[in-house]
PDB file of N, CA and C in Angstrom:
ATOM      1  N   UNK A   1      -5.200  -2.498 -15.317  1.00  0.00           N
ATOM      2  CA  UNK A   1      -5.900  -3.540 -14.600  1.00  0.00           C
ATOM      3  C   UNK A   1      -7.311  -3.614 -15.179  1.00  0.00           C
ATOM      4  N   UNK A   2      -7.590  -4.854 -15.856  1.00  0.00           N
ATOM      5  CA  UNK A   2      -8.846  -4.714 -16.062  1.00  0.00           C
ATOM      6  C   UNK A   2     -10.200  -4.548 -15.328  1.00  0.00           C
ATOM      7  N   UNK A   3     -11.457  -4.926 -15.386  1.00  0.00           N
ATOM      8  CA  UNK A   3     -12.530  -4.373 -14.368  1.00  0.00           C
ATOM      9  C   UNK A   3     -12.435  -5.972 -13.574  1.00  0.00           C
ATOM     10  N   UNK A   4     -12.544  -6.552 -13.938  1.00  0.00           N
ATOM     11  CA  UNK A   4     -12.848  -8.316 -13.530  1.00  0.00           C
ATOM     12  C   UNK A   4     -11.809  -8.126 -12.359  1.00  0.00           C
ATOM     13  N   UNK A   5     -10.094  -8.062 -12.273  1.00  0.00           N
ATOM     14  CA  UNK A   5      -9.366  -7.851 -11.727  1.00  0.00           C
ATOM     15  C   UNK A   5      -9.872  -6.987 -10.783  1.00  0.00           C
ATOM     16  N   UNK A   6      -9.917  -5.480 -10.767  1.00  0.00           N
ATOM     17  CA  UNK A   6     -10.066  -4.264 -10.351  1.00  0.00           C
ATOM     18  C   UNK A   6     -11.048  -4.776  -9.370  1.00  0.00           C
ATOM     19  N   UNK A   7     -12.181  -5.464  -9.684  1.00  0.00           N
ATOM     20  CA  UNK A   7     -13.405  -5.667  -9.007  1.00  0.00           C
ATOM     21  C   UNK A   7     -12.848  -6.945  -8.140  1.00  0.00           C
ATOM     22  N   UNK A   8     -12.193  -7.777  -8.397  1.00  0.00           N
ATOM     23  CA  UNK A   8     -11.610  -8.904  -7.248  1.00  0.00           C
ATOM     24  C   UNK A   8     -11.002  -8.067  -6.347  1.00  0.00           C
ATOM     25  N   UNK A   9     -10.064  -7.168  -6.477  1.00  0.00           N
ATOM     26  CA  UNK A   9      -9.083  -6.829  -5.185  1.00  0.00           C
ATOM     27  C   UNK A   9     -10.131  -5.560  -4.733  1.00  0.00           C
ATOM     28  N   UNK A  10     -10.915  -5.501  -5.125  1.00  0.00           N
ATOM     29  CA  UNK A  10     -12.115  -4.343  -4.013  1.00  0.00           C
ATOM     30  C   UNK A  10     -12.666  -5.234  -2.924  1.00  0.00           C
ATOM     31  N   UNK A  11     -12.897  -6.272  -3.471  1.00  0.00           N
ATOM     32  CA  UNK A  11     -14.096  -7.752  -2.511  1.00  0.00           C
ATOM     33  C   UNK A  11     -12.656  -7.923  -1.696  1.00  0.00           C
ATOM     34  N   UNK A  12     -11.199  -8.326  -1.607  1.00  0.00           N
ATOM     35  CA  UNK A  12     -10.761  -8.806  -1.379  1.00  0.00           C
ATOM     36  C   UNK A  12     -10.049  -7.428  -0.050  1.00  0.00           C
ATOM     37  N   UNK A  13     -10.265  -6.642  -0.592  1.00  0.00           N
ATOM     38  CA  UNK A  13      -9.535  -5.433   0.545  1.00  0.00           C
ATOM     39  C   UNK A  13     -11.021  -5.299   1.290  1.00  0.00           C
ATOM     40  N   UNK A  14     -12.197  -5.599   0.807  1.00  0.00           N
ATOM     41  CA  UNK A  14     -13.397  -5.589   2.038  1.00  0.00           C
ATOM     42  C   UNK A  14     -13.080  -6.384   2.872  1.00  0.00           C
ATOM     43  N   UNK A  15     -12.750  -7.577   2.251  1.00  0.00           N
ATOM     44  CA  UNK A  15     -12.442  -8.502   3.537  1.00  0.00           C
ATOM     45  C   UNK A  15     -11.635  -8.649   4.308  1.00  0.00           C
ATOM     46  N   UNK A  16     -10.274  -8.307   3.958  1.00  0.00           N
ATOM     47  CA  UNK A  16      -9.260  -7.749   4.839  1.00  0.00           C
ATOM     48  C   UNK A  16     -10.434  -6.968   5.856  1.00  0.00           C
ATOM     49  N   UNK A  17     -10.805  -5.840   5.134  1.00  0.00           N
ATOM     50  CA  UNK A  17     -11.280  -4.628   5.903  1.00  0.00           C
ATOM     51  C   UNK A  17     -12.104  -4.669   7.521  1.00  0.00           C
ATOM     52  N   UNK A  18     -13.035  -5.979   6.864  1.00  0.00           N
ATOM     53  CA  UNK A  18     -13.637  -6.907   7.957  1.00  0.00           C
ATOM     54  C   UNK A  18     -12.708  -7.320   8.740  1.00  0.00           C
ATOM     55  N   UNK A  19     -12.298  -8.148   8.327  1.00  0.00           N
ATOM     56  CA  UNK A  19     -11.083  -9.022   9.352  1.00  0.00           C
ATOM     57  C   UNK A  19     -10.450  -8.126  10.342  1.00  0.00           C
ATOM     58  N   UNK A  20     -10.300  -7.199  10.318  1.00  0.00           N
ATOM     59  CA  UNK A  20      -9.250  -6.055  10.874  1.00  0.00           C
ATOM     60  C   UNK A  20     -10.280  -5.411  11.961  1.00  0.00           C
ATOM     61  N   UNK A  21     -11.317  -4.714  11.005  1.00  0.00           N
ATOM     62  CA  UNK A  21     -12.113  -4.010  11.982  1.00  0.00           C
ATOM     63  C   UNK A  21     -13.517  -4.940  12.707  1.00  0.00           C
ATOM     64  N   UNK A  22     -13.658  -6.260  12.327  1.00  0.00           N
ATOM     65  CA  UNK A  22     -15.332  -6.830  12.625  1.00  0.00           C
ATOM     66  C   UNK A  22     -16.610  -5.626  12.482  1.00  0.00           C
ATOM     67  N   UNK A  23     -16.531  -5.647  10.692  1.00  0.00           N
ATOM     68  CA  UNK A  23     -17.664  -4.744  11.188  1.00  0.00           C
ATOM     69  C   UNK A  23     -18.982  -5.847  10.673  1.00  0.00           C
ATOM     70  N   UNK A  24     -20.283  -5.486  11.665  1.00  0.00           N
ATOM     71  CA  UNK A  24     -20.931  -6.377  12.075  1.00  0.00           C
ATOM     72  C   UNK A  24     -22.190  -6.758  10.604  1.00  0.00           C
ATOM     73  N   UNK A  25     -21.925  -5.331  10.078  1.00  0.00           N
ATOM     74  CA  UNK A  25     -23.225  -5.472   9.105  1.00  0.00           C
ATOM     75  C   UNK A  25     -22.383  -5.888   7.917  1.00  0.00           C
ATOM     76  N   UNK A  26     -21.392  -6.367   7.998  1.00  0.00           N
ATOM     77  CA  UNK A  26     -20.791  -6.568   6.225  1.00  0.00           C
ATOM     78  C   UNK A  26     -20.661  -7.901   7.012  1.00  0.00           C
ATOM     79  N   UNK A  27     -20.983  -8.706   5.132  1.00  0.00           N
ATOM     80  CA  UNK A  27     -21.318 -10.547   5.134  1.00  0.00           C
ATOM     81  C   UNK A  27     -20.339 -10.836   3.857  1.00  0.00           C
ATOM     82  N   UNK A  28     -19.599 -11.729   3.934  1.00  0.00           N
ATOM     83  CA  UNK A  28     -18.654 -12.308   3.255  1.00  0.00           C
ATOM     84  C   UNK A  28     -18.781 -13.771   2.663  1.00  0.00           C
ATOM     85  N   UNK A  29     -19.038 -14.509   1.922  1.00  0.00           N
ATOM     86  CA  UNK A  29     -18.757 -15.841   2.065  1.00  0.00           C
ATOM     87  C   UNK A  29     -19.811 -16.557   2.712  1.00  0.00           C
ATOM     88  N   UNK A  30     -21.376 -15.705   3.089  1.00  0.00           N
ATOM     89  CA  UNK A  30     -21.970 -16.306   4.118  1.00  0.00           C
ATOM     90  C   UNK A  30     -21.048 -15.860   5.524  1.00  0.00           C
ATOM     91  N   UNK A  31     -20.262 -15.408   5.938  1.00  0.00           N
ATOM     92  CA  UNK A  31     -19.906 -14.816   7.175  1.00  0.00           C
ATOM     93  C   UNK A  31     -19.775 -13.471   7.501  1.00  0.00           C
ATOM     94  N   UNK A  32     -20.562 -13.174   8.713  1.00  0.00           N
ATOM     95  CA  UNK A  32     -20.719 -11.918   8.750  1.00  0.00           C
ATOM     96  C   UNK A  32     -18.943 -11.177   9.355  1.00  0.00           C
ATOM     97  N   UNK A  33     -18.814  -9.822   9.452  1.00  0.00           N
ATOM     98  CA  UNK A  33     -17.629  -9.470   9.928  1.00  0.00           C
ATOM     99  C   UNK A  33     -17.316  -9.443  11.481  1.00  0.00           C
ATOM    100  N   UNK A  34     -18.307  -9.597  12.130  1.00  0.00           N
ATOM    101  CA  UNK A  34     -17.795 -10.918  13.710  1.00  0.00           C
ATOM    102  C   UNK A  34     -17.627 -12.115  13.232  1.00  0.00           C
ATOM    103  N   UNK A  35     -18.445 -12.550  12.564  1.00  0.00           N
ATOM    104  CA  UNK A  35     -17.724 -14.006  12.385  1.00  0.00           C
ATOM    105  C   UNK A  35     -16.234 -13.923  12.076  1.00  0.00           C
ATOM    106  N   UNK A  36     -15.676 -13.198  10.922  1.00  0.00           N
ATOM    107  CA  UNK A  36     -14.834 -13.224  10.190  1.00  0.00           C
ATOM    108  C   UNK A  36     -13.577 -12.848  11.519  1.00  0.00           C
ATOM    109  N   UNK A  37     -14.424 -12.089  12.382  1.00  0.00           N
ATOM    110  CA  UNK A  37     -13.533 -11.288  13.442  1.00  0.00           C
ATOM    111  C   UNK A  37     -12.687 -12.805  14.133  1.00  0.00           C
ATOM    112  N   UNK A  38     -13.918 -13.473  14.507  1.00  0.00           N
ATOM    113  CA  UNK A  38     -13.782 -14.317  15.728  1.00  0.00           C
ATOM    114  C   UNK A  38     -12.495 -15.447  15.023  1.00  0.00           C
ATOM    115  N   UNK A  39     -12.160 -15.836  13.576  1.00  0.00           N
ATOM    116  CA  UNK A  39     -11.524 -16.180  13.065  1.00  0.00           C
ATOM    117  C   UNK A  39      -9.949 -15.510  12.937  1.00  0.00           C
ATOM    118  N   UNK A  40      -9.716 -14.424  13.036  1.00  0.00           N
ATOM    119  CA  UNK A  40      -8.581 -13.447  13.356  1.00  0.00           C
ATOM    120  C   UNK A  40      -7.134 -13.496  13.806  1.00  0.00           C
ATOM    121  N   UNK A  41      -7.410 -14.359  14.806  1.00  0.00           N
ATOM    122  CA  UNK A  41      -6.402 -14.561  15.680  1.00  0.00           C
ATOM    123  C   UNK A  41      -5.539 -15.994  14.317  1.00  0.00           C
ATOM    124  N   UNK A  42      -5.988 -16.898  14.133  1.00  0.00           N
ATOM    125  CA  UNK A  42      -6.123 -17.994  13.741  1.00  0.00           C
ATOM    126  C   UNK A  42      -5.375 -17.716  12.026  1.00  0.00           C
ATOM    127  N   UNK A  43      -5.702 -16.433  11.308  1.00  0.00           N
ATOM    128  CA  UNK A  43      -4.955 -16.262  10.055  1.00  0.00           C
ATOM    129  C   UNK A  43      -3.811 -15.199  10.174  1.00  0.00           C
ATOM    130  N   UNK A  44      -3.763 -14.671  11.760  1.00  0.00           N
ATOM    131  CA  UNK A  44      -2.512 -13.918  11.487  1.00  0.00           C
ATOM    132  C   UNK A  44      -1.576 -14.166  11.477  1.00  0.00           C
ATOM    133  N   UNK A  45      -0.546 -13.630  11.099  1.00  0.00           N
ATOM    134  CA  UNK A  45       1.230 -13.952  10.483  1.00  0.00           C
ATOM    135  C   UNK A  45       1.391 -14.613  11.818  1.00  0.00           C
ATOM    136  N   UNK A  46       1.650 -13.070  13.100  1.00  0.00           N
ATOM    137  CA  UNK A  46       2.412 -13.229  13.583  1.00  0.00           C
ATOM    138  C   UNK A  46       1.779 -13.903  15.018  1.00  0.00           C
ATOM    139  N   UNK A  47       2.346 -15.372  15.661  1.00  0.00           N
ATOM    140  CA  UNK A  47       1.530 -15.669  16.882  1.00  0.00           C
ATOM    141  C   UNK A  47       0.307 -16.100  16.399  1.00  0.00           C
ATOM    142  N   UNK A  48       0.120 -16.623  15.573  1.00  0.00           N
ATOM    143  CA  UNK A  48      -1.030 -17.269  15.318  1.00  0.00           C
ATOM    144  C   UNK A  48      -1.602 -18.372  16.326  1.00  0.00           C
ATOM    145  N   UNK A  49      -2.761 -18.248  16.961  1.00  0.00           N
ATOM    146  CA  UNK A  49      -3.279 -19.584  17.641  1.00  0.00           C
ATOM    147  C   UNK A  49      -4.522 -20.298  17.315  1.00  0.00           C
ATOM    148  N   UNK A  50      -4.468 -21.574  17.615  1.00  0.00           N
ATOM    149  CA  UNK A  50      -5.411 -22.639  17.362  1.00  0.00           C
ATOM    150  C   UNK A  50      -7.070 -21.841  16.680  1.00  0.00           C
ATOM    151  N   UNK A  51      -7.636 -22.485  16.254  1.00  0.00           N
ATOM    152  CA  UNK A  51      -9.223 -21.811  15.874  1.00  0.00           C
ATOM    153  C   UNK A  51     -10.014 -22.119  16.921  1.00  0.00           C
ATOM    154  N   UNK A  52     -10.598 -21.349  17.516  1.00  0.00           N
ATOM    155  CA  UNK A  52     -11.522 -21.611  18.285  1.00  0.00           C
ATOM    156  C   UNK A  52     -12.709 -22.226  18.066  1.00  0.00           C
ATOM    157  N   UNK A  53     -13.956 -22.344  19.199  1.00  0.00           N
ATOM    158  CA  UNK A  53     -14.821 -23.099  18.873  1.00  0.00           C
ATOM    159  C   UNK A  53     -15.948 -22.674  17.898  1.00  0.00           C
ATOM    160  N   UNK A  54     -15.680 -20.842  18.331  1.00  0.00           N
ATOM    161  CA  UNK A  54     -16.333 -20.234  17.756  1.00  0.00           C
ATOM    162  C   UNK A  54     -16.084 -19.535  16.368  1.00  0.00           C
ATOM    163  N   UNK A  55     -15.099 -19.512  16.338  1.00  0.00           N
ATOM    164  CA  UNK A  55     -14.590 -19.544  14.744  1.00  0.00           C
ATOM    165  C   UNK A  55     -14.837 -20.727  13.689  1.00  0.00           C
ATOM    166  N   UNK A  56     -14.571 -21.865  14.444  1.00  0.00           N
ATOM    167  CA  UNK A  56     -14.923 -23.400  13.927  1.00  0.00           C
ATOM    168  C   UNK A  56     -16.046 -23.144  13.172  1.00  0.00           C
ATOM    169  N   UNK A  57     -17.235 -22.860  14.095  1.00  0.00           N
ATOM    170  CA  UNK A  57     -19.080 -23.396  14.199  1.00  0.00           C
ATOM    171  C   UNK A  57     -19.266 -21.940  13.052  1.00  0.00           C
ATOM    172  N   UNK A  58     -18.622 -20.739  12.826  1.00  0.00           N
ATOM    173  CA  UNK A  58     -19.050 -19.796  11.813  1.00  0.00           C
ATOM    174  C   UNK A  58     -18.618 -20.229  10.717  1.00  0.00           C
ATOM    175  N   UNK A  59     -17.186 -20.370  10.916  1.00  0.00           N
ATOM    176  CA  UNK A  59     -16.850 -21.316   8.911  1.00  0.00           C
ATOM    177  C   UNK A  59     -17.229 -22.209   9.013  1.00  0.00           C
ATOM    178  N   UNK A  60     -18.071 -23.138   9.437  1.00  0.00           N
ATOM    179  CA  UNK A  60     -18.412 -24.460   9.440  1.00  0.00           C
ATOM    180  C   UNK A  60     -20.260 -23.926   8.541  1.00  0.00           C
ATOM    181  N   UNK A  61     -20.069 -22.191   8.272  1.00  0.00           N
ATOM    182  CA  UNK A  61     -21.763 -22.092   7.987  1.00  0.00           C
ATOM    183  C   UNK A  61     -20.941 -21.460   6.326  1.00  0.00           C
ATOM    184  N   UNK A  62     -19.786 -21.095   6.665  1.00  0.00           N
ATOM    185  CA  UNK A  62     -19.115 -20.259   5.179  1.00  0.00           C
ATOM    186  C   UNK A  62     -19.605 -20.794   3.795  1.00  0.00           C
ATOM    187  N   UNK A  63     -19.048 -20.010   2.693  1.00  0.00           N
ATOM    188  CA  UNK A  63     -18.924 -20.602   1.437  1.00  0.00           C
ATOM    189  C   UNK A  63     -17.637 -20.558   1.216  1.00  0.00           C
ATOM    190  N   UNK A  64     -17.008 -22.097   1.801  1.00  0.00           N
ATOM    191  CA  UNK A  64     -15.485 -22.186   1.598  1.00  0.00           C
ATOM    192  C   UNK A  64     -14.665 -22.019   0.516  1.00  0.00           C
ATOM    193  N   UNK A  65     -15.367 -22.563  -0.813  1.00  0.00           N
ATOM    194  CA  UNK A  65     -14.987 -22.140  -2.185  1.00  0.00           C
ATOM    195  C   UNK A  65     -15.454 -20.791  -2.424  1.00  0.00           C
ATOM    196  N   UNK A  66     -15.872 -20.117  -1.765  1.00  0.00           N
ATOM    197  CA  UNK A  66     -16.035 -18.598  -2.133  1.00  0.00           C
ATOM    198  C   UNK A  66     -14.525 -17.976  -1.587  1.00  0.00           C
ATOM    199  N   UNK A  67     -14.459 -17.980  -0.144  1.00  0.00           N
ATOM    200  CA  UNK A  67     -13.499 -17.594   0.481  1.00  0.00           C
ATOM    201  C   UNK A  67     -12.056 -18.420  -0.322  1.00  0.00           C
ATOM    202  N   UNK A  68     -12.021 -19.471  -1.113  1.00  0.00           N
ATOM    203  CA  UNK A  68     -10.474 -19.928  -1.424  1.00  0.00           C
ATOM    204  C   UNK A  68     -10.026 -18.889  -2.924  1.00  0.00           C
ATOM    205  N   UNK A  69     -11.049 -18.526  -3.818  1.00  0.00           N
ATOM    206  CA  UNK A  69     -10.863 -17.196  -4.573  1.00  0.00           C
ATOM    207  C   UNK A  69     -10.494 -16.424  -4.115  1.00  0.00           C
ATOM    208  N   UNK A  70     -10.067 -15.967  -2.995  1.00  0.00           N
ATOM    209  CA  UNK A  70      -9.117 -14.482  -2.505  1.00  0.00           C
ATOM    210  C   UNK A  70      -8.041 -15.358  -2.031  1.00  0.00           C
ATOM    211  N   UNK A  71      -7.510 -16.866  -2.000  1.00  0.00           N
ATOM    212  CA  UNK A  71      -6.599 -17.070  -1.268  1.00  0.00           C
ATOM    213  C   UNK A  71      -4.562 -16.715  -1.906  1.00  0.00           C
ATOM    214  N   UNK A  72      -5.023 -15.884  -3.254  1.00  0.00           N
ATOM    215  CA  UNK A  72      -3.911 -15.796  -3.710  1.00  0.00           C
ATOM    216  C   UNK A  72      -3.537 -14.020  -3.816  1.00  0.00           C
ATOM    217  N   UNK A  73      -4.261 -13.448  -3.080  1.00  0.00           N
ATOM    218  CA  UNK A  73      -4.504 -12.128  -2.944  1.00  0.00           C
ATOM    219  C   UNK A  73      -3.180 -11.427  -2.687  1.00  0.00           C
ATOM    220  N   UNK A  74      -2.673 -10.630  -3.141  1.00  0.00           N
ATOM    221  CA  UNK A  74      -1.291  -9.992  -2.097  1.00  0.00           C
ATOM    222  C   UNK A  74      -2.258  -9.256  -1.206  1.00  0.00           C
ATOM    223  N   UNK A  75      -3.227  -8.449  -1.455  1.00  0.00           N
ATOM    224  CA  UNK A  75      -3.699  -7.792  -0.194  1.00  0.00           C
ATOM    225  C   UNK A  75      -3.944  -8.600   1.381  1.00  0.00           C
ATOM    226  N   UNK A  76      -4.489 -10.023   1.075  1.00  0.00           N
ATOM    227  CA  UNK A  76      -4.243 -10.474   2.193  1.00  0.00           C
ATOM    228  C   UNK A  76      -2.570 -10.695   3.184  1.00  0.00           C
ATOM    229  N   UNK A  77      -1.907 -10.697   2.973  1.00  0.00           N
ATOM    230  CA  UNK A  77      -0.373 -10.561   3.514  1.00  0.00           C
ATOM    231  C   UNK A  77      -0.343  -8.991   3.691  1.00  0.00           C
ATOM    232  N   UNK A  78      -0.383  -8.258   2.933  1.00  0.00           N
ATOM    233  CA  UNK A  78      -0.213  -6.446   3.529  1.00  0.00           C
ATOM    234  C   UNK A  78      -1.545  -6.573   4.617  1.00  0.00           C
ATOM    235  N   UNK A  79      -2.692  -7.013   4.910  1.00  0.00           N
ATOM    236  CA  UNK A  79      -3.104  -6.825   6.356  1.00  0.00           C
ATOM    237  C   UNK A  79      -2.715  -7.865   7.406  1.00  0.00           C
ATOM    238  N   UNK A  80      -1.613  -8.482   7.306  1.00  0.00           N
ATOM    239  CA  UNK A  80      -0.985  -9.563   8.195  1.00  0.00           C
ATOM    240  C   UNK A  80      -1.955 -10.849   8.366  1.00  0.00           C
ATOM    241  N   UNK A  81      -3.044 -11.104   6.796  1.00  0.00           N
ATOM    242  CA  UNK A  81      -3.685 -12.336   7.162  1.00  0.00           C
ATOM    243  C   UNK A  81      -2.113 -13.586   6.481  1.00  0.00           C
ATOM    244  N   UNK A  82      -2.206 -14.329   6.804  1.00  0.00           N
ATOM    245  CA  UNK A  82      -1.280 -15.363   6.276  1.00  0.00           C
ATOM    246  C   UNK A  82      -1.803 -16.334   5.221  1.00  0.00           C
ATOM    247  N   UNK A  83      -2.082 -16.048   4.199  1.00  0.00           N
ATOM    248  CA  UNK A  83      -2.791 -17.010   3.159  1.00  0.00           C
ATOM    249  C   UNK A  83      -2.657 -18.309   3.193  1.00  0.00           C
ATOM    250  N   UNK A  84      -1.280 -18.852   3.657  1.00  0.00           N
ATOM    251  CA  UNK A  84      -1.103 -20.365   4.095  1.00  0.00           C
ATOM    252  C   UNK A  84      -1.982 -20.815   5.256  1.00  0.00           C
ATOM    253  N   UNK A  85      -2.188 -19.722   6.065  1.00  0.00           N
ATOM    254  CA  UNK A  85      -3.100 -20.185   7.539  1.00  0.00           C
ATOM    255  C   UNK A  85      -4.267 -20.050   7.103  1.00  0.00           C
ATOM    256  N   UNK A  86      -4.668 -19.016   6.397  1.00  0.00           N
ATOM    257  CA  UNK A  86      -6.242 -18.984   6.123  1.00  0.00           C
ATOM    258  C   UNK A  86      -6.375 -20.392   5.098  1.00  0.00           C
ATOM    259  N   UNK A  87      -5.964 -21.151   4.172  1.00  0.00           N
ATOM    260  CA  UNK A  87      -6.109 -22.374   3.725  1.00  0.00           C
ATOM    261  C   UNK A  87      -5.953 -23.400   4.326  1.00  0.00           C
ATOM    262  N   UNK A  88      -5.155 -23.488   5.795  1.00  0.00           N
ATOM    263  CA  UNK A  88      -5.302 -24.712   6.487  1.00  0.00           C
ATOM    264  C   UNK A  88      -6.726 -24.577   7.862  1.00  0.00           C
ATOM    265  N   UNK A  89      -7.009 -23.193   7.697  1.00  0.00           N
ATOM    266  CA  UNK A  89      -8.387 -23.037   8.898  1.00  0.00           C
ATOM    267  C   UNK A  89      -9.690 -24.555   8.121  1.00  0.00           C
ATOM    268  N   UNK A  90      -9.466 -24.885   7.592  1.00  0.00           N
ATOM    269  CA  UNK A  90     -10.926 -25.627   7.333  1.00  0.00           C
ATOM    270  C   UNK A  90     -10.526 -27.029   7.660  1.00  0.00           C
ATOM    271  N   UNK A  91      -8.937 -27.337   7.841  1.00  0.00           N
ATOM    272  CA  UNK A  91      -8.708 -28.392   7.901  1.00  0.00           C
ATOM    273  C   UNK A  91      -8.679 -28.831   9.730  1.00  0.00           C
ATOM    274  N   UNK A  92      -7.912 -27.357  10.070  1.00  0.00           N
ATOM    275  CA  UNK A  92      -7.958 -27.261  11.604  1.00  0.00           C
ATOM    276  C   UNK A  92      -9.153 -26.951  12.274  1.00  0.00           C
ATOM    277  N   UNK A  93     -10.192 -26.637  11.647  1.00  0.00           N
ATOM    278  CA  UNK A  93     -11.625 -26.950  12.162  1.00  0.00           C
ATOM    279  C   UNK A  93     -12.703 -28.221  11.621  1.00  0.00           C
ATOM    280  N   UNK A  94     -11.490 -29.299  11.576  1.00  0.00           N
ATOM    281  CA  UNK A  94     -12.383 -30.403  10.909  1.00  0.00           C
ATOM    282  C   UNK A  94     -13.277 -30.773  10.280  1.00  0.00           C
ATOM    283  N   UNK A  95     -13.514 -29.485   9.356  1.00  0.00           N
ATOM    284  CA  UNK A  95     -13.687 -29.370   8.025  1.00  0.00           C
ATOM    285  C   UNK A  95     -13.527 -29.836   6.564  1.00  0.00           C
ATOM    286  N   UNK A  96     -14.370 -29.826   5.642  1.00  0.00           N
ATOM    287  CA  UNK A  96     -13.752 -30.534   4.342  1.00  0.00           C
ATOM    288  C   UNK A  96     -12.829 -28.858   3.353  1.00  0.00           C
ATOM    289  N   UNK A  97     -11.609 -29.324   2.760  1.00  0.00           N
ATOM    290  CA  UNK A  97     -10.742 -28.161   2.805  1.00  0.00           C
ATOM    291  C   UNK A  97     -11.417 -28.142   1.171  1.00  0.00           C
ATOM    292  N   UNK A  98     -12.219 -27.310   0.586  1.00  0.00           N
ATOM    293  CA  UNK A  98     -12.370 -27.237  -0.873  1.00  0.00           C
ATOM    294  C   UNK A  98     -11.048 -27.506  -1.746  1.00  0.00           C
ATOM    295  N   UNK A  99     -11.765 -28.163  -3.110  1.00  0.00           N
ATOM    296  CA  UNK A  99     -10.564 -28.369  -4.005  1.00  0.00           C
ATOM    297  C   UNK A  99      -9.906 -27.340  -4.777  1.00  0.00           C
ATOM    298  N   UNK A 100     -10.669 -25.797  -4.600  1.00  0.00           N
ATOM    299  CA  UNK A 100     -10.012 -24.749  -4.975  1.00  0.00           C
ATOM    300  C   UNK A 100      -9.379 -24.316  -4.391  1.00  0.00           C
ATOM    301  N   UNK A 101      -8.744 -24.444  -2.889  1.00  0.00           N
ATOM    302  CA  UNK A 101      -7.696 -24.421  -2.131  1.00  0.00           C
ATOM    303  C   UNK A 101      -6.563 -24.892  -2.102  1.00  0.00           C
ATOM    304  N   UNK A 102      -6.568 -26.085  -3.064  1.00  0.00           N
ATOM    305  CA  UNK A 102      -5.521 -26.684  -3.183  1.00  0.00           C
ATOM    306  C   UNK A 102      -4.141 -25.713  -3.929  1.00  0.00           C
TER     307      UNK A 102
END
């Protein structure tokens, strides 16, 4: 695995890491790991529900094309985020969905 690689799936298991635990002092994308928390419910596999208001108004501050670079991650699926749900959150918070998401 080269370093370029090696160094994507480190950023990309932080953020899992966040997502899982909300920890408060790690920042992602412009979102801190409550933000990332409050988003949670909304990218998991299983029972996923609607985005809240408050999930909305934090990715509504994100760097959405930052966050669509991990959207092909296998690590995201081994922590039960759903990569298909985390690419439709910008659309379900009436959001513009970046063209690197596509």
């Amino acid at each position: 695995m080269d370093m370029r690689k090696a160094g994507q799936v480190l950023v990309v298991a932080l953020v899992v890491f966040a997502i899982v635990d909300g920890m408060a002092a790690f920042s992602l994308c412009n979102m801190s790991g409550d933000d990332l928390d409050l988003c949670k419910p909304a990218v998991t596999k299983d029972n996923p529900t609607p985005p809240t208001k408050a999930c909305c108004d934090a990715l509504s501050k994100a760097d959405l094309d930052c966050f669509c670079g991990y959207k092909d991650s296998f690590l995201l699926s081994s922590f039960g985020v759903d990569p298909d749900l985390a690419v439709a959150l910008p659309s379900k918070c009436n959001l513009p969905t970046p063209a690197s998401c596509s």
